[in-house]
Protein backbone atom coordinates (compact mmCIF):
# COMPACT_ATOMS: atom_id res chain seq x y z
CA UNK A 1 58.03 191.81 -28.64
CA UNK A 2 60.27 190.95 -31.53
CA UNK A 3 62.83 193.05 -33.18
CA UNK A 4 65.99 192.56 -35.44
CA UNK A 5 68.81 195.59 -35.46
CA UNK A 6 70.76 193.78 -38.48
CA UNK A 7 67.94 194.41 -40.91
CA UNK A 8 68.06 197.48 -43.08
CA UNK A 9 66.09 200.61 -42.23
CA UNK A 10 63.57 201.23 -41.51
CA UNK A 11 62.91 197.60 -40.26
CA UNK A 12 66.30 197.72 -38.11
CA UNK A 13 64.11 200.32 -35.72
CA UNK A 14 61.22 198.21 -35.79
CA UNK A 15 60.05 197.05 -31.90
CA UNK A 16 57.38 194.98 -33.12
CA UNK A 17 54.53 194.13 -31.11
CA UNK A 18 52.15 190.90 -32.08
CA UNK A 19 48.70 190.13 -30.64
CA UNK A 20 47.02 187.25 -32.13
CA UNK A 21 44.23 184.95 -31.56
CA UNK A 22 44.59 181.53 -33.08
CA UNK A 23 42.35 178.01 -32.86
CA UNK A 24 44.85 175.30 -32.48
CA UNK A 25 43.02 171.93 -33.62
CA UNK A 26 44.35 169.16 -30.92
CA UNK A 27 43.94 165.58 -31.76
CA UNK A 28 41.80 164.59 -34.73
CA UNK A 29 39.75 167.56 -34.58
CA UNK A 30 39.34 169.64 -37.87
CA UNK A 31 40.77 172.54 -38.17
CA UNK A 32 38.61 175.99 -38.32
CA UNK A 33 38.42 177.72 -42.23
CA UNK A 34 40.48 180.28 -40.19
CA UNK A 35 42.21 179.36 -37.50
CA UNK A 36 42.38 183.44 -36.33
CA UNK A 37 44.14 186.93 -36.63
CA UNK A 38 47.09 188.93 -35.43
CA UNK A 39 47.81 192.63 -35.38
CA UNK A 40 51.57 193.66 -35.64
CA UNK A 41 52.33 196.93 -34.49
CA UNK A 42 55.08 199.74 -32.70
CA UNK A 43 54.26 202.17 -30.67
CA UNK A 44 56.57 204.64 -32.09
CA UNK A 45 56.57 203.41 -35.81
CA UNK A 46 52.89 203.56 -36.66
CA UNK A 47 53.85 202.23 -40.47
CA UNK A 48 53.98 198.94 -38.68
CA UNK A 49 50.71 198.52 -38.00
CA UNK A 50 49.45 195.30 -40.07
CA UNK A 51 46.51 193.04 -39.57
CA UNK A 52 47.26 189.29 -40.15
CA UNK A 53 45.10 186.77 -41.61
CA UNK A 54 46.10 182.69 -39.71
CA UNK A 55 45.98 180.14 -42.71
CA UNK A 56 47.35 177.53 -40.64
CA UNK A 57 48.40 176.38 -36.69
CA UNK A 58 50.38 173.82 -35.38
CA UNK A 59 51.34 172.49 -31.87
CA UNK A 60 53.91 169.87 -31.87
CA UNK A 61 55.23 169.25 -28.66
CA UNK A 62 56.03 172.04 -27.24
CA UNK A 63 56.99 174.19 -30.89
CA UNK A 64 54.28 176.22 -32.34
CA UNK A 65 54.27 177.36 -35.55
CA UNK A 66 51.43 180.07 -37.03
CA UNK A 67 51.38 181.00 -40.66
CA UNK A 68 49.20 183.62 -42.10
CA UNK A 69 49.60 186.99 -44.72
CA UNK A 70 49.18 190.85 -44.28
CA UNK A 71 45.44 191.71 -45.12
CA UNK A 72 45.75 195.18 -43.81
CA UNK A 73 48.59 197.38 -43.40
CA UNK A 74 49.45 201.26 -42.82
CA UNK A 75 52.65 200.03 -45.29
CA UNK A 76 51.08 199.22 -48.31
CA UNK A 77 53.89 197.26 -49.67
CA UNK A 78 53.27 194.52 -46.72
CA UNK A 79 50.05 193.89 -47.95
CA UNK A 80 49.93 190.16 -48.95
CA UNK A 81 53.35 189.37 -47.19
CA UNK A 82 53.51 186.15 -45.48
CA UNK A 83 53.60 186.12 -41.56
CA UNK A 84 55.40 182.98 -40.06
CA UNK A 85 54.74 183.11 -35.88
CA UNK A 86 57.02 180.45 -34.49
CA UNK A 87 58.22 179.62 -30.46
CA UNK A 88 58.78 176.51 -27.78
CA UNK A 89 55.40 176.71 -25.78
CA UNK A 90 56.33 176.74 -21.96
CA UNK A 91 52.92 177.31 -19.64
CA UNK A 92 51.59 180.60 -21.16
CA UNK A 93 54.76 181.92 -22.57
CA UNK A 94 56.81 181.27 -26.34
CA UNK A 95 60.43 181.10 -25.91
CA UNK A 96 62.76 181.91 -28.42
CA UNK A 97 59.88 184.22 -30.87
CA UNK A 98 60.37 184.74 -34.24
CA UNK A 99 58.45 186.13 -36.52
CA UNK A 100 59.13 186.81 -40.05
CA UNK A 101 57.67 189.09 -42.24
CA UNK A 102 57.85 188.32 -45.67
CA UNK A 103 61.86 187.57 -45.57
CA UNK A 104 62.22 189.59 -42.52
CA UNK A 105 62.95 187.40 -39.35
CA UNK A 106 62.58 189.17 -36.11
CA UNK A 107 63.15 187.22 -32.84
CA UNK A 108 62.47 188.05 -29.11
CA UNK A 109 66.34 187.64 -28.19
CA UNK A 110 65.46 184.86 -25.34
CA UNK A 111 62.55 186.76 -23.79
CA UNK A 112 59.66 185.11 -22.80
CA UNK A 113 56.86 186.89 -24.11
CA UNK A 114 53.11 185.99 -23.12
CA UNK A 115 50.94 185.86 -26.20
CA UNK A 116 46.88 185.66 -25.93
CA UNK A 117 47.03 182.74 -28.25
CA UNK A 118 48.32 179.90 -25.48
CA UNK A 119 45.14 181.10 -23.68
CA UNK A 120 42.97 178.88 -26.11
CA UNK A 121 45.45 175.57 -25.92
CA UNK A 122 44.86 175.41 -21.71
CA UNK A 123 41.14 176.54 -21.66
């Protein structure tokens, strides 16, 4: 979970929850016409609720890095927003999350936060 209290409201009450399934291309391998998707969500802010569409993954050492935009949202003004996923890969946690929404950067605040994504990268 990511949040950011400095932002302006609404966003500032935002606890935002990210689920995402990405292909990760590892050595020379071509990567997939879509590498995956993410939902975004709250469980007490439903307006948060976004699908996310991955254009691109990257694993470089241990920093991963996921970009992708808003296909779906119950916000219609984050529709088309870009999503930028981004973490230090330790076993089958991120440290240090951030994602940013658009211009919106919310970060996990140093907690490690297990993400279905690393899943893929060991198996």
């Amino acid at each position: 979970m990511v949040w950011n209290r400095q932002l302006a409201a609404p966003m500032n009450d935002w606890l935002v929850r990210l689920d995402a399934k990405v292909e990760i291309p590892i050595g020379n391998a071509a990567p997939p016409a879509v590498p995956g998707f993410a939902t975004l969500g709250d469980d007490f802010h439903d307006p948060v609720g976004s699908h996310v569409e991955i254009h691109e993954a990257t694993l470089k050492g241990d920093q991963l890095t996921i970009n992708g935009a808003i296909t779906e949202s119950k916000t219609p003004g984050l529709v088309g927003q870009s999503v930028r996923i981004e973490g230090k890969v330790l076993g089958t946690s991120v440290q240090g999350l951030t994602v940013t929404i658009g211009t919106s950067a919310f970060t996990g605040a140093g907690l490690l936060v297990v993400i279905a994504i690393i899943a893929i990268l060991i198996g």
